[in-house]
C-alpha atoms as a PDB file:
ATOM      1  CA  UNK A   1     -38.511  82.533 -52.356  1.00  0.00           C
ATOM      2  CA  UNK A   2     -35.663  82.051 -54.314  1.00  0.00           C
ATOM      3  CA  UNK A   3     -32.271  81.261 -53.126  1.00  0.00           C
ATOM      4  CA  UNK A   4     -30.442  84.188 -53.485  1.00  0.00           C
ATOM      5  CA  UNK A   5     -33.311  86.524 -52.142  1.00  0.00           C
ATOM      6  CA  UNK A   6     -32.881  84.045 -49.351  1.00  0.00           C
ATOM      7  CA  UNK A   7     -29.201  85.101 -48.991  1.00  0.00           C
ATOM      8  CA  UNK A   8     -29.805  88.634 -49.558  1.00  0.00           C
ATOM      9  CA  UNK A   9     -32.337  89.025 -46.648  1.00  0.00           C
ATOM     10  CA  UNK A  10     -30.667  86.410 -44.126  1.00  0.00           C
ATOM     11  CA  UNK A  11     -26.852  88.958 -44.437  1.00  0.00           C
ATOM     12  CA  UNK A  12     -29.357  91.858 -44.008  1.00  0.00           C
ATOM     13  CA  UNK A  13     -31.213  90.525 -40.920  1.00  0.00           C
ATOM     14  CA  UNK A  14     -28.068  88.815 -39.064  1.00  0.00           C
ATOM     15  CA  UNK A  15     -26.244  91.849 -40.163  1.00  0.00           C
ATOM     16  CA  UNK A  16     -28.873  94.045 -37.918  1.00  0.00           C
ATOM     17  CA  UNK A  17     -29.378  91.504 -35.535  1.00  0.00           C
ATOM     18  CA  UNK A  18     -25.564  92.223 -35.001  1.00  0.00           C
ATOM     19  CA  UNK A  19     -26.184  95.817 -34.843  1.00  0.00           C
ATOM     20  CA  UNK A  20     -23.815  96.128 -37.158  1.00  0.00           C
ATOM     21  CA  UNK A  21     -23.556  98.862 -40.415  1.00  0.00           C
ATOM     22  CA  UNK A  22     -22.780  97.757 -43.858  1.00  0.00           C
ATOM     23  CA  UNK A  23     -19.172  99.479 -43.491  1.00  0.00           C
ATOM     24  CA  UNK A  24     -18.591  97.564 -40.462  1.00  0.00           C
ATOM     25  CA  UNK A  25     -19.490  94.169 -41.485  1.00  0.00           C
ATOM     26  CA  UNK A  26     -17.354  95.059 -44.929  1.00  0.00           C
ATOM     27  CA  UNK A  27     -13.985  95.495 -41.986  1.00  0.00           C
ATOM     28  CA  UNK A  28     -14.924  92.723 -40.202  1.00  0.00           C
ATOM     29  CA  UNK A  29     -14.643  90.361 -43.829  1.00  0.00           C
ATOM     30  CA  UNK A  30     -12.289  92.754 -45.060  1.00  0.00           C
ATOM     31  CA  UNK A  31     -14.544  93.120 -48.204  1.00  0.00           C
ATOM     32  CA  UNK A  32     -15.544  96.910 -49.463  1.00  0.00           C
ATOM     33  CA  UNK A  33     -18.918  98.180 -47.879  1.00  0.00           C
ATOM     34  CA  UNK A  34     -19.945  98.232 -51.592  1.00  0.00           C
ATOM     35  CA  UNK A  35     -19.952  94.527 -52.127  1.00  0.00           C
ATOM     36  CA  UNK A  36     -21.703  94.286 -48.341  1.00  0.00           C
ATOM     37  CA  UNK A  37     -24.790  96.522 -50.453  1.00  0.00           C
ATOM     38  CA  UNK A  38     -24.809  94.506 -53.166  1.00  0.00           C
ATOM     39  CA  UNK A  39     -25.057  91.365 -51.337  1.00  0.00           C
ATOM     40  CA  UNK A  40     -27.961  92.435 -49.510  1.00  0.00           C
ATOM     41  CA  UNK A  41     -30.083  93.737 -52.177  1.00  0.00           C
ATOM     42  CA  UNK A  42     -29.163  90.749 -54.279  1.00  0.00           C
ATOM     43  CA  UNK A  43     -27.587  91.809 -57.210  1.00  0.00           C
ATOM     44  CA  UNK A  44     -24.531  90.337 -56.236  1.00  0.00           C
ATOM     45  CA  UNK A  45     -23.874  86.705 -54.607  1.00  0.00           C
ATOM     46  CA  UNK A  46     -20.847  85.981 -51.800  1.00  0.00           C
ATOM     47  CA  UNK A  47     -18.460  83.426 -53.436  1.00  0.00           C
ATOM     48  CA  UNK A  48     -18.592  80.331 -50.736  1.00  0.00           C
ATOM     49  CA  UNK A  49     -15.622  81.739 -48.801  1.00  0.00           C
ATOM     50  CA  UNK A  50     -17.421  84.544 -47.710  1.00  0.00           C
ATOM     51  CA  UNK A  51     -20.442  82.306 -47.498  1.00  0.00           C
ATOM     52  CA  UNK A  52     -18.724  80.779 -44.872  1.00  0.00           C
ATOM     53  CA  UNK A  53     -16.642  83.633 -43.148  1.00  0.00           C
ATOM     54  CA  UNK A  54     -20.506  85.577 -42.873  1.00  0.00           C
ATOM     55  CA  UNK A  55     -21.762  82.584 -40.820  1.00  0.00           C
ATOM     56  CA  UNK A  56     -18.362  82.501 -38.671  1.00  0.00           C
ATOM     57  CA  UNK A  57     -18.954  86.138 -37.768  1.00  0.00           C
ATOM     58  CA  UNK A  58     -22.854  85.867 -37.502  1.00  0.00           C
ATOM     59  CA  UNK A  59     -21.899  82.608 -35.288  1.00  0.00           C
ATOM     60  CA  UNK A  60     -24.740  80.609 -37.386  1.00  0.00           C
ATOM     61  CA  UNK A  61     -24.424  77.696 -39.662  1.00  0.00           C
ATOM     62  CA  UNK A  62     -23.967  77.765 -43.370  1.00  0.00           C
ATOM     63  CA  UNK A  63     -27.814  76.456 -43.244  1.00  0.00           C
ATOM     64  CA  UNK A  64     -29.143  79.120 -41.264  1.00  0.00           C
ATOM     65  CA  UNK A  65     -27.441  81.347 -43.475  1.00  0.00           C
ATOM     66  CA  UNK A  66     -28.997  80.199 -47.027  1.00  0.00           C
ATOM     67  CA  UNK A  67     -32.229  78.765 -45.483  1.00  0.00           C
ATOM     68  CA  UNK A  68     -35.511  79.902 -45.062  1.00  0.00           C
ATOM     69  CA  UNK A  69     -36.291  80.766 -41.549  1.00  0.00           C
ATOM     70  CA  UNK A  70     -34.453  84.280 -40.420  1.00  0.00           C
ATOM     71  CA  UNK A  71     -36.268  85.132 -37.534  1.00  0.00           C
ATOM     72  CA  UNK A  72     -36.681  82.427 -34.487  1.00  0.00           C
ATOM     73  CA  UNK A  73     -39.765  82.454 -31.843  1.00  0.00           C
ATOM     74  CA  UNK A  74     -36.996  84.010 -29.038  1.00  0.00           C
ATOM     75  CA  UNK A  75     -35.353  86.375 -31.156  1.00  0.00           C
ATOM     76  CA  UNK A  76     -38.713  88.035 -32.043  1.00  0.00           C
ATOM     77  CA  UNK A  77     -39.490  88.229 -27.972  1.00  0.00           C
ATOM     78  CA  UNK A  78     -36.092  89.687 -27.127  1.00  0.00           C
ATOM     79  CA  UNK A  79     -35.235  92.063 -29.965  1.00  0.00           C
ATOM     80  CA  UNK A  80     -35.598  95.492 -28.867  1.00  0.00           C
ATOM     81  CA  UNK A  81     -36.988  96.539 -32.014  1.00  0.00           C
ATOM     82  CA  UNK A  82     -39.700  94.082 -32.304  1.00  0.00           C
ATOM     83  CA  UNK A  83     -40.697  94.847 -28.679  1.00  0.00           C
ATOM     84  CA  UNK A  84     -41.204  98.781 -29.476  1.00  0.00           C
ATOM     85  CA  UNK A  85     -42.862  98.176 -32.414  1.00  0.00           C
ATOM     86  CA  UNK A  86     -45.051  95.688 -30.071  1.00  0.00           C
ATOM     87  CA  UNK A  87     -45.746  98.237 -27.931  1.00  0.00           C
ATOM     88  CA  UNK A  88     -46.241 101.027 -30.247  1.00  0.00           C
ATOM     89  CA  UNK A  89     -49.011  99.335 -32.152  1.00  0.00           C
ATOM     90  CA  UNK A  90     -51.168  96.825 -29.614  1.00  0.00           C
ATOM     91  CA  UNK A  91     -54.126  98.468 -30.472  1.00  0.00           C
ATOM     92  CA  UNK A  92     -53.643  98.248 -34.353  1.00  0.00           C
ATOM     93  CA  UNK A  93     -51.996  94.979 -34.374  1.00  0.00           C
ATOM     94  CA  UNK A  94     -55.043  92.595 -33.318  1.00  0.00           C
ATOM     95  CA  UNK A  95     -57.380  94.951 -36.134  1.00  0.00           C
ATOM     96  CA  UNK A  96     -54.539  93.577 -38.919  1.00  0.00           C
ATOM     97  CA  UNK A  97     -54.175  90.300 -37.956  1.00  0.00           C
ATOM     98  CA  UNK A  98     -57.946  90.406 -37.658  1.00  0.00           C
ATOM     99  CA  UNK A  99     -57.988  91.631 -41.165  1.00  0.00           C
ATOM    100  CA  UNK A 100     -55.744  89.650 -42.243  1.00  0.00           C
ATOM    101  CA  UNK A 101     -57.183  86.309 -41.278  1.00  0.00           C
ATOM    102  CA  UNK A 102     -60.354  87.380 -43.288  1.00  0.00           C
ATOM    103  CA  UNK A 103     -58.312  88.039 -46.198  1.00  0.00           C
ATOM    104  CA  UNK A 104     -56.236  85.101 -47.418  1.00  0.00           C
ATOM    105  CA  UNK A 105     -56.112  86.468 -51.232  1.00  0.00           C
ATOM    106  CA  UNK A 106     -54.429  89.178 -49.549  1.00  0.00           C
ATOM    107  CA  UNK A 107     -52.100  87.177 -47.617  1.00  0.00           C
ATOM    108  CA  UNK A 108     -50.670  85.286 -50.515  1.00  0.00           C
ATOM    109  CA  UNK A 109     -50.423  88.045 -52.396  1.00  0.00           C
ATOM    110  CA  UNK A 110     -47.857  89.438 -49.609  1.00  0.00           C
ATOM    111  CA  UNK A 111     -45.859  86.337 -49.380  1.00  0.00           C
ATOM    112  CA  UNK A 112     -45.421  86.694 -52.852  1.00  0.00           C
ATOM    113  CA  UNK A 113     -43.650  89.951 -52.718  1.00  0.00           C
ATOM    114  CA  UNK A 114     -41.777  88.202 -50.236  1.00  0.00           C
ATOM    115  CA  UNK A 115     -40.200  86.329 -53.389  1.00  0.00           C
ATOM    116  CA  UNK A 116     -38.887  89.390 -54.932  1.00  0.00           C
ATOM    117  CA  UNK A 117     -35.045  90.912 -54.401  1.00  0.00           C
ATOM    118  CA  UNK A 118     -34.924  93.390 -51.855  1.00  0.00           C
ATOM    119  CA  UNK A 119     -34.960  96.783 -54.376  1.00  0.00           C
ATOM    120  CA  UNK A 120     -37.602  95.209 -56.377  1.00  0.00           C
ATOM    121  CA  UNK A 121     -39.865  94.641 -52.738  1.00  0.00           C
ATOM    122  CA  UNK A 122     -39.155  97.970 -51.779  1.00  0.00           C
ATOM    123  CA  UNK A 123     -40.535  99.776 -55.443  1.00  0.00           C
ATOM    124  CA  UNK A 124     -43.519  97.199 -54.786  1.00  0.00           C
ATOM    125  CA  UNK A 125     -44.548  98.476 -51.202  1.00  0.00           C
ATOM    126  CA  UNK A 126     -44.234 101.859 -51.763  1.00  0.00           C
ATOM    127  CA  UNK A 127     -46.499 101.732 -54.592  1.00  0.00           C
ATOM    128  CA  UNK A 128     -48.630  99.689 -52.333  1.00  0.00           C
ATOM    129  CA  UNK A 129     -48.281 102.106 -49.406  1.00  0.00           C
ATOM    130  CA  UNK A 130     -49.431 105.591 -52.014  1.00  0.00           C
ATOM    131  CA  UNK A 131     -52.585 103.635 -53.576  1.00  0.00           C
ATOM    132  CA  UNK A 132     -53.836 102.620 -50.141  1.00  0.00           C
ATOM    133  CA  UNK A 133     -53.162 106.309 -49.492  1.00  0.00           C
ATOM    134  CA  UNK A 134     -54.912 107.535 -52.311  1.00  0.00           C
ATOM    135  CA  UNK A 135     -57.540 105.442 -52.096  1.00  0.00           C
ATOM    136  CA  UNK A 136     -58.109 106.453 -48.337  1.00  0.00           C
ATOM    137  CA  UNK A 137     -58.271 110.093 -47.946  1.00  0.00           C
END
């Protein structure tokens, strides 16, 4: 994954973690929500000031903020989100990882995508999401 994808998705994800909306992030670095938008979906990159002012507020180093790990081990078992989602798919969620151990073409083929900027991802999946569709009913 490139660096700047990297950046992209780490504001996104600390920005949720937060529980915070683009506009409010934007008052809290007094930049417009605009530039917040374009940071996350990569066509824009914050100058090293707000680099730094993103991990003040996020309260994580400049490291966590351009590297490669997003999500930690405890963060996944305490967000509220993941827990739901936990929840609302046991019985599916063994039958994909199931599937997707048996399908390592498949597998690098998604972290691939994971390489792409955000609105470029997004165009990919749902494309993804209407073939499997088509090709299922």
């Amino acid at each position: 994954m490139e660096v700047l994808t990297k950046i992209a998705n780490n504001i996104k994800y600390y920005r949720t973690r937060s529980g915070w909306t683009q506009k409010e992030l934007s008052n809290r670095l007094n930049v417009s929500r605009s530039n917040i938008s374009k940071w996350e979906s990569g066509e824009m990159t914050p100058s090293l000031v707000d680099l730094f002012h993103l991990s003040e507020i996020f309260r994580i180093t400049l490291d966590n903020l351009v590297g490669t790990e997003t999500m930690s081990k405890e963060f996944l078992l305490t967000n509220n989100q993941t827990q739901a989602f936990l929840l609302n798919t046991q019985a599916e969620l063994p039958d994909v990882i199931d599937y997707l151990m048996h399908n390592p073409l498949l597998v690098k083929a998604l972290k691939t995508l994971s390489t792409h900027k955000p609105n470029e991802r997004r165009k990919i999946e749902g494309a993804l999401i209407s073939l499997i569709k088509e090709l299922t009913t």
